[in-house]
Protein backbone atom coordinates (compact mmCIF):
# COMPACT_ATOMS: atom_id res chain seq x y z
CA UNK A 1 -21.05 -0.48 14.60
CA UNK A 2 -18.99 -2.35 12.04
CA UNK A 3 -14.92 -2.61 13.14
CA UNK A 4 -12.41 -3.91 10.94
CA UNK A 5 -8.40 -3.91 10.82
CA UNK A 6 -6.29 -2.57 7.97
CA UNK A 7 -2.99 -3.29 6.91
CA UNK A 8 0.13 -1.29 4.99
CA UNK A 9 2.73 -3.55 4.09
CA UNK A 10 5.41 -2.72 0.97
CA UNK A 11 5.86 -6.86 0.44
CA UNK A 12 9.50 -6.33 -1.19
CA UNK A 13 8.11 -8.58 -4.47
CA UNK A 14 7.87 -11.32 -1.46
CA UNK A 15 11.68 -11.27 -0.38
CA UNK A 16 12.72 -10.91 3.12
CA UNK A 17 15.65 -10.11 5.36
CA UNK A 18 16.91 -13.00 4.73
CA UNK A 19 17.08 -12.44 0.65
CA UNK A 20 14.23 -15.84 0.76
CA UNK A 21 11.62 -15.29 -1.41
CA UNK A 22 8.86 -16.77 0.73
CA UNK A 23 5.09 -15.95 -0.08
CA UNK A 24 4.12 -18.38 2.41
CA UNK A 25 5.66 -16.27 5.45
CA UNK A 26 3.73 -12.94 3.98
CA UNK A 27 1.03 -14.20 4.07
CA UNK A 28 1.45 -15.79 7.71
CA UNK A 29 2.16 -12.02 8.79
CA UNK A 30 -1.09 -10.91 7.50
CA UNK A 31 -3.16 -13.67 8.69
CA UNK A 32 -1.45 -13.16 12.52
CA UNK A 33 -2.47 -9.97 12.23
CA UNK A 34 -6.06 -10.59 11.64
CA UNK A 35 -5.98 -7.81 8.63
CA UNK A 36 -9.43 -7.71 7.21
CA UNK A 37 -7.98 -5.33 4.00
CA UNK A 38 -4.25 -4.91 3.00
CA UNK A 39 -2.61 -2.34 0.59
CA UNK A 40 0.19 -3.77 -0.66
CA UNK A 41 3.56 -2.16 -2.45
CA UNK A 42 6.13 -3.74 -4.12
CA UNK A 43 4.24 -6.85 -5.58
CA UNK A 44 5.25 -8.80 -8.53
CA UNK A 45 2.62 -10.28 -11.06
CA UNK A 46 4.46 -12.30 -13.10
CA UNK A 47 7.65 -9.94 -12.89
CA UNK A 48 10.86 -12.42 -13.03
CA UNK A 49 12.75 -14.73 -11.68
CA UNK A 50 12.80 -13.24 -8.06
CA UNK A 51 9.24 -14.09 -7.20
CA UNK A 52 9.30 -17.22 -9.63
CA UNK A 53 7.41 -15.42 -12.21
CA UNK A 54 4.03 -16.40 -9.80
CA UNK A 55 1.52 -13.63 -9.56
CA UNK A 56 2.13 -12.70 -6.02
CA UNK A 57 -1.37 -11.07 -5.04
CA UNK A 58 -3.31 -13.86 -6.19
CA UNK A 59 -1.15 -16.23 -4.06
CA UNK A 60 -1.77 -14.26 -1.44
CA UNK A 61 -5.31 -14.09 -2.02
CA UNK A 62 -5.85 -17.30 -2.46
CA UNK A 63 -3.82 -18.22 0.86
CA UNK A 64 -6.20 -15.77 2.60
CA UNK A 65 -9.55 -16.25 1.03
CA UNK A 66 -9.54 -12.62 0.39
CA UNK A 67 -10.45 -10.70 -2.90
CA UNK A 68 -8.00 -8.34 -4.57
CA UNK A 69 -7.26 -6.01 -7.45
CA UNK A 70 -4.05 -5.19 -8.53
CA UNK A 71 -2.63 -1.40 -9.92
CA UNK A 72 0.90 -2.22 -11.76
CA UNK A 73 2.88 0.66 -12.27
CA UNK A 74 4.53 -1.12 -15.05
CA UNK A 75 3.07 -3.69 -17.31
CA UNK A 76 5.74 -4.77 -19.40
CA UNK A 77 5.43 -7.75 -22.13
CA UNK A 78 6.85 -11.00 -20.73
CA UNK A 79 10.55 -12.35 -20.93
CA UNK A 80 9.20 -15.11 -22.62
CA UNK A 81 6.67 -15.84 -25.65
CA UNK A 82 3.01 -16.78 -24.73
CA UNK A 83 3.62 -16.06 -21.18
CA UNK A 84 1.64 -13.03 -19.05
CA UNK A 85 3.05 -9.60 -18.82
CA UNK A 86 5.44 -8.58 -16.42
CA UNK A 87 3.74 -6.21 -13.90
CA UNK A 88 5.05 -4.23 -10.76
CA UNK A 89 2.96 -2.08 -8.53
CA UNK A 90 0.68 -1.80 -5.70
CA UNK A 91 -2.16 -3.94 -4.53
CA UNK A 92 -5.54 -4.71 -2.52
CA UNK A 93 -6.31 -7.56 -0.26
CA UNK A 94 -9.85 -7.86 1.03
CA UNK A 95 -12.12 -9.75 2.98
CA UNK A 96 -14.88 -7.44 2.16
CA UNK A 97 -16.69 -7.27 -1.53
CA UNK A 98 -14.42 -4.99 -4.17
CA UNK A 99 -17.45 -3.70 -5.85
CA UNK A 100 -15.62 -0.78 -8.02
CA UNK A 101 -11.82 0.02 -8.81
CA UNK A 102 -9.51 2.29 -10.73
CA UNK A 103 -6.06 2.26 -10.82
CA UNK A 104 -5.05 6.38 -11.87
CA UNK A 105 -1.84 7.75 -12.53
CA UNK A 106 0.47 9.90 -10.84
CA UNK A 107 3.56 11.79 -12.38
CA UNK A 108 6.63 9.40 -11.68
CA UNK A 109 10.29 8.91 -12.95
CA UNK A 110 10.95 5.54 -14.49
CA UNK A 111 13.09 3.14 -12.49
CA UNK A 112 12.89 1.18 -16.08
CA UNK A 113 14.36 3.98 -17.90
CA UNK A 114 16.60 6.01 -15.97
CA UNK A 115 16.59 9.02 -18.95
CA UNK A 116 13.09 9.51 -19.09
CA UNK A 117 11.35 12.80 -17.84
CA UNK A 118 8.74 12.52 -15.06
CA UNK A 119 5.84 11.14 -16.73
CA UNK A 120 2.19 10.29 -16.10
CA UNK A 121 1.99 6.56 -14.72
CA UNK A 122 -0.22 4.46 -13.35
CA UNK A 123 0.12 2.57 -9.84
CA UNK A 124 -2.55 4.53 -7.39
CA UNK A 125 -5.18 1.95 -6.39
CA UNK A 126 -8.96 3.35 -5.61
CA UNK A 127 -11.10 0.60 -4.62
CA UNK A 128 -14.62 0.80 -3.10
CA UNK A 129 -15.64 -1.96 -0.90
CA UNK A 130 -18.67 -3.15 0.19
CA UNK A 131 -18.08 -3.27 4.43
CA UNK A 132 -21.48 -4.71 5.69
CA UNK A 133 -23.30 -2.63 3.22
CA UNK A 134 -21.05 0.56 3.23
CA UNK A 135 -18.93 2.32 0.90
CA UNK A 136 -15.55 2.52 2.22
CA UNK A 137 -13.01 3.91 -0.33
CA UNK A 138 -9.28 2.34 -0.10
CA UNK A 139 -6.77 4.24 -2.03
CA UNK A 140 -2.76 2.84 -2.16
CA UNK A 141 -0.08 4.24 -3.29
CA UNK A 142 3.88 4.51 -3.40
CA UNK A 143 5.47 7.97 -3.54
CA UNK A 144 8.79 8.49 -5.24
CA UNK A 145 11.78 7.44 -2.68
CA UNK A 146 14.51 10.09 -4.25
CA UNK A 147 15.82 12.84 -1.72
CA UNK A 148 14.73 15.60 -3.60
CA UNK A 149 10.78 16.35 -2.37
CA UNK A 150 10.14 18.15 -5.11
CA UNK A 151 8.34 14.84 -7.33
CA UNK A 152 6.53 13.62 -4.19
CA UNK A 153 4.87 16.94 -3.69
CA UNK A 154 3.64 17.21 -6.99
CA UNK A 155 2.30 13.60 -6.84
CA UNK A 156 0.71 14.40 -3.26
CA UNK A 157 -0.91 17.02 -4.97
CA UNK A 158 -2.40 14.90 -7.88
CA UNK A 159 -3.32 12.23 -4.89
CA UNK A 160 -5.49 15.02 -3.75
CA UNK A 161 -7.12 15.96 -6.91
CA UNK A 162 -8.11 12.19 -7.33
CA UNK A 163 -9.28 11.32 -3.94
CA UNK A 164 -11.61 14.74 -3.06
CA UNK A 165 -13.22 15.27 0.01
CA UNK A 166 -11.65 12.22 2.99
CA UNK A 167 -15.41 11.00 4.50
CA UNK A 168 -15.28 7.37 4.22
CA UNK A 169 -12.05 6.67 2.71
CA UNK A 170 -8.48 5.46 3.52
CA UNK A 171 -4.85 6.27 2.07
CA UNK A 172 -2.06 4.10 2.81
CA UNK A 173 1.01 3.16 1.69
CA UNK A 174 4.86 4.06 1.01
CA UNK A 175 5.27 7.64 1.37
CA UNK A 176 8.91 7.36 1.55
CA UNK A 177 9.29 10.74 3.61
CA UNK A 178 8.94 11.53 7.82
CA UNK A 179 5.76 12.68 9.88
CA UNK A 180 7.69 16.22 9.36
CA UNK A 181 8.14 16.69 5.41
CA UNK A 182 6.92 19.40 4.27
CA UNK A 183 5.65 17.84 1.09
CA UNK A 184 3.02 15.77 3.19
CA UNK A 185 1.57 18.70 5.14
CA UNK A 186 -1.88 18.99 2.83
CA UNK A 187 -2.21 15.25 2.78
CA UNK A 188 -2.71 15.33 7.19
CA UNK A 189 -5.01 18.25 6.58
CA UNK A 190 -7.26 15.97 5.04
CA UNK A 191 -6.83 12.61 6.55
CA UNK A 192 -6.04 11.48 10.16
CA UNK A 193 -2.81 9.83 10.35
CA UNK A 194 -3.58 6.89 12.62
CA UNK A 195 -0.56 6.68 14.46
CA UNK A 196 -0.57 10.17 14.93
CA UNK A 197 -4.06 9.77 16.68
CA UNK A 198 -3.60 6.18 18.62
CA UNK A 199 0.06 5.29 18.20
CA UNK A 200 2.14 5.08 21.57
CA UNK A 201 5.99 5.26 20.17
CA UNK A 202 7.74 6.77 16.80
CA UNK A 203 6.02 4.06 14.79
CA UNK A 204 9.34 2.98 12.69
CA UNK A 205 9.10 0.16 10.17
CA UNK A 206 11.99 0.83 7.65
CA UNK A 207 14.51 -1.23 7.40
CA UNK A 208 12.49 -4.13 9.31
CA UNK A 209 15.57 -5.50 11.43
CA UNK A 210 16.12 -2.32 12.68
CA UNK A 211 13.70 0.62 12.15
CA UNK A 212 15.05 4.19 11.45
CA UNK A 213 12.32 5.58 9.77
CA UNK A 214 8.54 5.90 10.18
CA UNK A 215 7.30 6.07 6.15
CA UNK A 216 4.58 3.89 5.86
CA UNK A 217 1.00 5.27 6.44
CA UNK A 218 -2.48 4.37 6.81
CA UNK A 219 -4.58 7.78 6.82
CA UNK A 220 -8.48 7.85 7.84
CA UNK A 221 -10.81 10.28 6.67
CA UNK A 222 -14.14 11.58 8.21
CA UNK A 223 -16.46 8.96 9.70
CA UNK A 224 -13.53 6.69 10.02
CA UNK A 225 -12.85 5.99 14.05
CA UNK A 226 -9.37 5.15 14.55
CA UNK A 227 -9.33 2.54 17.59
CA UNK A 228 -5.60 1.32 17.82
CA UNK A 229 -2.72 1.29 15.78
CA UNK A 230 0.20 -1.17 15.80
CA UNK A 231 3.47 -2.03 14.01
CA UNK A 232 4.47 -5.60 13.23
CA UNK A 233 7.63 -6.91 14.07
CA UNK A 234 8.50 -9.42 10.93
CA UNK A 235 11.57 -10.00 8.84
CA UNK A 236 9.42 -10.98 5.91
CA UNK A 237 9.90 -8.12 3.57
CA UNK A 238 12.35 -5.39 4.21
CA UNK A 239 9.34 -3.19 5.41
CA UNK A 240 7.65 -4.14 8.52
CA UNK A 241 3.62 -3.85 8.06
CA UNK A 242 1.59 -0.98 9.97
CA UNK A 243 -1.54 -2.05 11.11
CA UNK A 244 -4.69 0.23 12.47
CA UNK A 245 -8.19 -0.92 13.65
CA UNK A 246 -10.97 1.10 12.56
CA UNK A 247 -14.42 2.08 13.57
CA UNK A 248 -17.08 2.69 11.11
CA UNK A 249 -19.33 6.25 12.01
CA UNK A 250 -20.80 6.93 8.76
């Protein structure tokens, strides 16, 4: 049966502990890793001046031989005439064939304009991909971080409505809330969380130099076998990336 690994890492737009922006070193954590897909938050296409105005994903992809498809939250025009948009969002790496994608929107508060209401946004990735000739859905995302749980369980909610019924498909990310919210009680009646099933300690990985708080997530649906999960010790970003092996059983 095909195996294959999976990666959550929020990239920090490609900055580290360190404050180095250093796409290089990202992408060396991935490739150590052996990651055969990767949901990235936090990446810059063209953004500013902290990741060099570079389109981050494709320098990653490039570095990795992967394909990828990119969900910007915001898509902004450019600092400068002629040149690209600015974009901010989340992100797909694969080794596998993307052979369908959508990037939906969930209800978020700017962090562009601080006085506008919660709005409809863009910035959760679907992509199918083609792994040895099946369908296996990714979906990434990046809940609101504000204390108040009241925005991330209405966007958990939406998450739902998009994504259906969990055989075959994967949702990881930035969740920015504990194993024990309350807001992300429907999302593990639906999906596995893999460290819940194969992890062996708290699974922290925020802040990376010394983990507090367990808020990134890979979650497996039906027919998805999780063998072993893993956390990566790296200063590259200020998250450290969560990694989980995975069975196919469809």
């Amino acid at each position: 049966m095909t195996a294959f690994k999976i990666m959550s890492y929020n990239i920090h737009s490609g900055i580290g502990m360190d404050g180095v922006f250093d796409m290089d070193r990202i992408a060396g954590v991935i490739r150590q890793a052996g990651a055969d897909m990767i949901g990235l938050q936090e990446a810059d296409v063209h953004w500013g001046p902290r990741s060099r105005f570079g389109h981050t994903v494709e320098e990653l992809a490039q570095a990795l031989g992967m394909f990828y498809y990119t969900a910007p939250v915001y898509d902004l025009p450019p600092q400068r005439e002629g040149e690209p948009n600015r974009q901010f969002g989340v992100a797909v790496l694969s080794r596998f064939p993307i052979v369908r994608a959508a990037n939906h929107r969930l209800t978020r508060l700017s962090t562009q304009d601080r006085e506008a209401p919660p709005t409809p946004m863009p910035g959760f990735a679907e992509t199918v991909l083609d792994v040895d000739g099946t369908a296996v859905t990714v979906y990434v995302t990046h809940l609101d971080y504000r204390p108040n749980p009241a925005l991330r369980q209405l966007q958990v909610t939406e998450m739902l409505d998009i994504v259906g019924e969990s055989s075959g498909k994967l949702l990881l990310g930035d969740f920015n809330a504990g194993p024990e919210a309350p807001e992300l009680e429907r999302l593990f009646e639906r999906f596995g969380d893999t460290w819940s099933i194969r992890g062996s300690d708290p699974g922290l990985s925020f802040p990376a130099d010394e983990p507090r708080s367990k808020i990134d997530y890979i979650l497996a649906g039906d027919g998805l076998r999780v063998k072993e999960t893993s956390v990566i010790e790296s200063l590259a970003s200020d998250h450290r990336p969560i990694v989980a092996s995975i069975r196919l059983e469809l």
